[in-house]
N, C-alpha and C. Protein backbone atom coordinates (compact mmCIF):
# COMPACT_ATOMS: atom_id res chain seq x y z
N UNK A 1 124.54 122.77 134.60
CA UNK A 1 124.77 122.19 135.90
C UNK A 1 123.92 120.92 136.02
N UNK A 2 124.27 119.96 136.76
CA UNK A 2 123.86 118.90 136.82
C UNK A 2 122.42 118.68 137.96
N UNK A 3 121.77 117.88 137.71
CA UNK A 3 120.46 117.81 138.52
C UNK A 3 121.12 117.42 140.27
N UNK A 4 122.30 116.54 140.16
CA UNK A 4 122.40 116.41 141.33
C UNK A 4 123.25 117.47 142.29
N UNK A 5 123.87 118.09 141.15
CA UNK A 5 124.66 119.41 141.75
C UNK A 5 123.83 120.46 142.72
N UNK A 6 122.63 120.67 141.73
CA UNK A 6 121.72 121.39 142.35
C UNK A 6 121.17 121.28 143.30
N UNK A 7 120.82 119.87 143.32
CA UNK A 7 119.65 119.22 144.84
C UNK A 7 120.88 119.45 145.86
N UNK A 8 122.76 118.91 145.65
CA UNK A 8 123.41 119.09 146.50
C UNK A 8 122.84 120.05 147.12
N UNK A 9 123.14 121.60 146.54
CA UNK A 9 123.37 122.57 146.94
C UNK A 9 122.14 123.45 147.39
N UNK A 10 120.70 123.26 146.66
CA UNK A 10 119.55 123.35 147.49
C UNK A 10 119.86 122.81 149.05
N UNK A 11 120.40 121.52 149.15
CA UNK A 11 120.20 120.95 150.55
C UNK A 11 120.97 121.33 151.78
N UNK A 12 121.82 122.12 151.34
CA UNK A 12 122.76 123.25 152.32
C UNK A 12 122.26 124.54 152.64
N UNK A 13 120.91 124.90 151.80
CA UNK A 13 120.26 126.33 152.30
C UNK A 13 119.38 126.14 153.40
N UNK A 14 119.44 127.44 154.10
CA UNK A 14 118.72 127.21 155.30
C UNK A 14 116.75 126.88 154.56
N UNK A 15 115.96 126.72 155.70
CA UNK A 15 114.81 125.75 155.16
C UNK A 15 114.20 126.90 154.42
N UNK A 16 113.92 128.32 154.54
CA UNK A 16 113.15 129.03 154.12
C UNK A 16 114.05 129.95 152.41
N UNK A 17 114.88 129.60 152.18
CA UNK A 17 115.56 129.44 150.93
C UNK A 17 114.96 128.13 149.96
N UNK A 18 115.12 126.78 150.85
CA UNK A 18 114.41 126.20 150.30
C UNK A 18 113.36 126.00 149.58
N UNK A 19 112.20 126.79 150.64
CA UNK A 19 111.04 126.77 150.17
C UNK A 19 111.01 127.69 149.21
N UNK A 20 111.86 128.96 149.26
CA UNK A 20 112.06 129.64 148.13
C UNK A 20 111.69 129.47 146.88
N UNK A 21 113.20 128.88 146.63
CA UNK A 21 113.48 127.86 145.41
C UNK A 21 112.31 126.72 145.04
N UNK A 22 111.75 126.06 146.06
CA UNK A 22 110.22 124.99 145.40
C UNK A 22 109.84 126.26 144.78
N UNK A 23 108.79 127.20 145.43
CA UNK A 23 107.74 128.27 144.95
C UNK A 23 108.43 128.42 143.87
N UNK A 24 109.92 129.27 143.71
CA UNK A 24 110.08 129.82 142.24
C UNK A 24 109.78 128.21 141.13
N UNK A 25 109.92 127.62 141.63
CA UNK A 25 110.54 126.18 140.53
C UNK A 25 108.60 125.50 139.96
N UNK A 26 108.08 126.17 140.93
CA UNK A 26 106.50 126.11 140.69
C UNK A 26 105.69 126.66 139.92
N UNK A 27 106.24 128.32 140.57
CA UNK A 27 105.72 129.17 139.72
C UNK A 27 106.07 128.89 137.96
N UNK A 28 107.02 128.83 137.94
CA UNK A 28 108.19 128.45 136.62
C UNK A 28 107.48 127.85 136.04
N UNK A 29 107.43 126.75 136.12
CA UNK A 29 106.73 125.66 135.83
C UNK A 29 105.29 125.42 135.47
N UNK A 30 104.64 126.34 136.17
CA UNK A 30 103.06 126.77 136.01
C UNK A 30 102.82 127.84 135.05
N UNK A 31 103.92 128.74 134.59
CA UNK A 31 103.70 129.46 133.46
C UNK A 31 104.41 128.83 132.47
N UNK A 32 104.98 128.14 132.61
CA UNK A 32 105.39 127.48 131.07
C UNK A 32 104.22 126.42 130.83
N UNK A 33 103.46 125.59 131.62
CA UNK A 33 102.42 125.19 131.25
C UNK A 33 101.31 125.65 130.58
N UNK A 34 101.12 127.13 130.82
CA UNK A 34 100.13 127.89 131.01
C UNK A 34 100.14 128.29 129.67
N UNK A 35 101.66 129.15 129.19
CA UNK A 35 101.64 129.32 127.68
C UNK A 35 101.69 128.14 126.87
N UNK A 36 101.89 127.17 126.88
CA UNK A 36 101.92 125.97 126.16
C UNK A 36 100.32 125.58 125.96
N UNK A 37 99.32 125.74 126.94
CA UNK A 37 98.20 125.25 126.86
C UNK A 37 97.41 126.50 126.49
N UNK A 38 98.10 127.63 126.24
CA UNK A 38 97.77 128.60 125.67
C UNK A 38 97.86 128.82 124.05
N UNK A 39 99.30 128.66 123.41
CA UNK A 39 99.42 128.18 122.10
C UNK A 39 98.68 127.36 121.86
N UNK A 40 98.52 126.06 122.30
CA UNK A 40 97.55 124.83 121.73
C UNK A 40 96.23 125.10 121.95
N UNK A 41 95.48 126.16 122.33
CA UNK A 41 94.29 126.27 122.39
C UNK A 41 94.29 127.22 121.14
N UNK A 42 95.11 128.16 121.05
CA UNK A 42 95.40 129.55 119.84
C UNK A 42 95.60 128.56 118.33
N UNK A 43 96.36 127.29 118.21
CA UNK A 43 96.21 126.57 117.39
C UNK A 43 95.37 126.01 117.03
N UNK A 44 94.66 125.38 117.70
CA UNK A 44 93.57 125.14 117.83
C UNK A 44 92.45 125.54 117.62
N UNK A 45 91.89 126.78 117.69
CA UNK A 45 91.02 127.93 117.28
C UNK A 45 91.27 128.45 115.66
N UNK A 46 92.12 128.74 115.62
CA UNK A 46 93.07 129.85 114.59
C UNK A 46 91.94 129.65 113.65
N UNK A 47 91.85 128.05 112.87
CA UNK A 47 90.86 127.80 111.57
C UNK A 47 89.71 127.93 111.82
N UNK A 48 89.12 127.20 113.27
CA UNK A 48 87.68 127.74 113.11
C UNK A 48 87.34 129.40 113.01
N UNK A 49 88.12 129.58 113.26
CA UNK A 49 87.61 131.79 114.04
C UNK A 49 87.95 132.47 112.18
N UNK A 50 89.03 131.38 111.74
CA UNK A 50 89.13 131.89 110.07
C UNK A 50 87.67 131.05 109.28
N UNK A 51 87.33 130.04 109.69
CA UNK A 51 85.99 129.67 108.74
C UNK A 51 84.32 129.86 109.08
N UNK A 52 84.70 129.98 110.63
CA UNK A 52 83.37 130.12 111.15
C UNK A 52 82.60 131.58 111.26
N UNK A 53 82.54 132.49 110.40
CA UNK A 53 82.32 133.50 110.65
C UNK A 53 81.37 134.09 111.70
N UNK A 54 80.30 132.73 112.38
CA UNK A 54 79.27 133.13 113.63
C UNK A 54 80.56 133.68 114.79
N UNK A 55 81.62 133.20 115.09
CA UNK A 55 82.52 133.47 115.74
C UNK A 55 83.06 134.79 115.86
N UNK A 56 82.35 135.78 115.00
CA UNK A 56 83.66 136.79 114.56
C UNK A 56 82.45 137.91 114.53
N UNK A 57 81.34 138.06 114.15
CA UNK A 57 80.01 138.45 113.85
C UNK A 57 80.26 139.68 114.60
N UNK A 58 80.14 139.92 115.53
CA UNK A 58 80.37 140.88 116.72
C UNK A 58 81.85 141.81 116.10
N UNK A 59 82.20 141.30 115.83
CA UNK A 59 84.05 142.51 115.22
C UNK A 59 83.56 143.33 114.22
N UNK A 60 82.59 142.76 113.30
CA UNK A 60 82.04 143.64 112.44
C UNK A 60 81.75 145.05 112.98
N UNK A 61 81.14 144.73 113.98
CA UNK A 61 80.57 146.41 114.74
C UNK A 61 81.80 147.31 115.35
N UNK A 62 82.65 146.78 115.49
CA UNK A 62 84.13 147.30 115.77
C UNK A 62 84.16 148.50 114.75
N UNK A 63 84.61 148.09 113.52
CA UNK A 63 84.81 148.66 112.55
C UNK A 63 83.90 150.10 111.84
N UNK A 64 82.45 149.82 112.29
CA UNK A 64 81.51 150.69 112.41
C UNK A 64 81.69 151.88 112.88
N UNK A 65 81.71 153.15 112.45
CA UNK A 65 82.46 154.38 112.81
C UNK A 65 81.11 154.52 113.38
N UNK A 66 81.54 155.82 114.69
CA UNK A 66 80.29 156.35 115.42
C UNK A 66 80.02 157.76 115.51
N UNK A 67 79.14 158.26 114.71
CA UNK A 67 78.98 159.91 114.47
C UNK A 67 78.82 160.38 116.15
């Protein structure tokens, strides 16, 4: 559907539909940001957390069984 189809037809809902539709189109929008700046931080990390072993130090004790 076309961008202007939509705004048409947003602009025929009563006002509190409207606002609806902003919030969802926000929310939307704020989690696709969110995972995106989420991957690029996870990319971002991935090699140091694989070379830096001060990073990781603490997981060791994970593994540590507890009588």
């Amino acid at each position: 559907m076309e961008t202007k189809v939509i705004l048409d037809e947003i602009n025929k809902l009563p006002i509190e539909d409207k606002m609806y539709v902003v919030e969802r189109t926000i929310k939307s929008i704020r989690e696709i940001e969110t995972k995106e700046k989420m991957t690029k931080a996870v990319s971002e990390m991935i090699e140091e957390y694989r070379s830096n072993k001060e990073l990781t130090v603490f997981t060791e004790i994970d593994s540590v069984k507890k009588d």
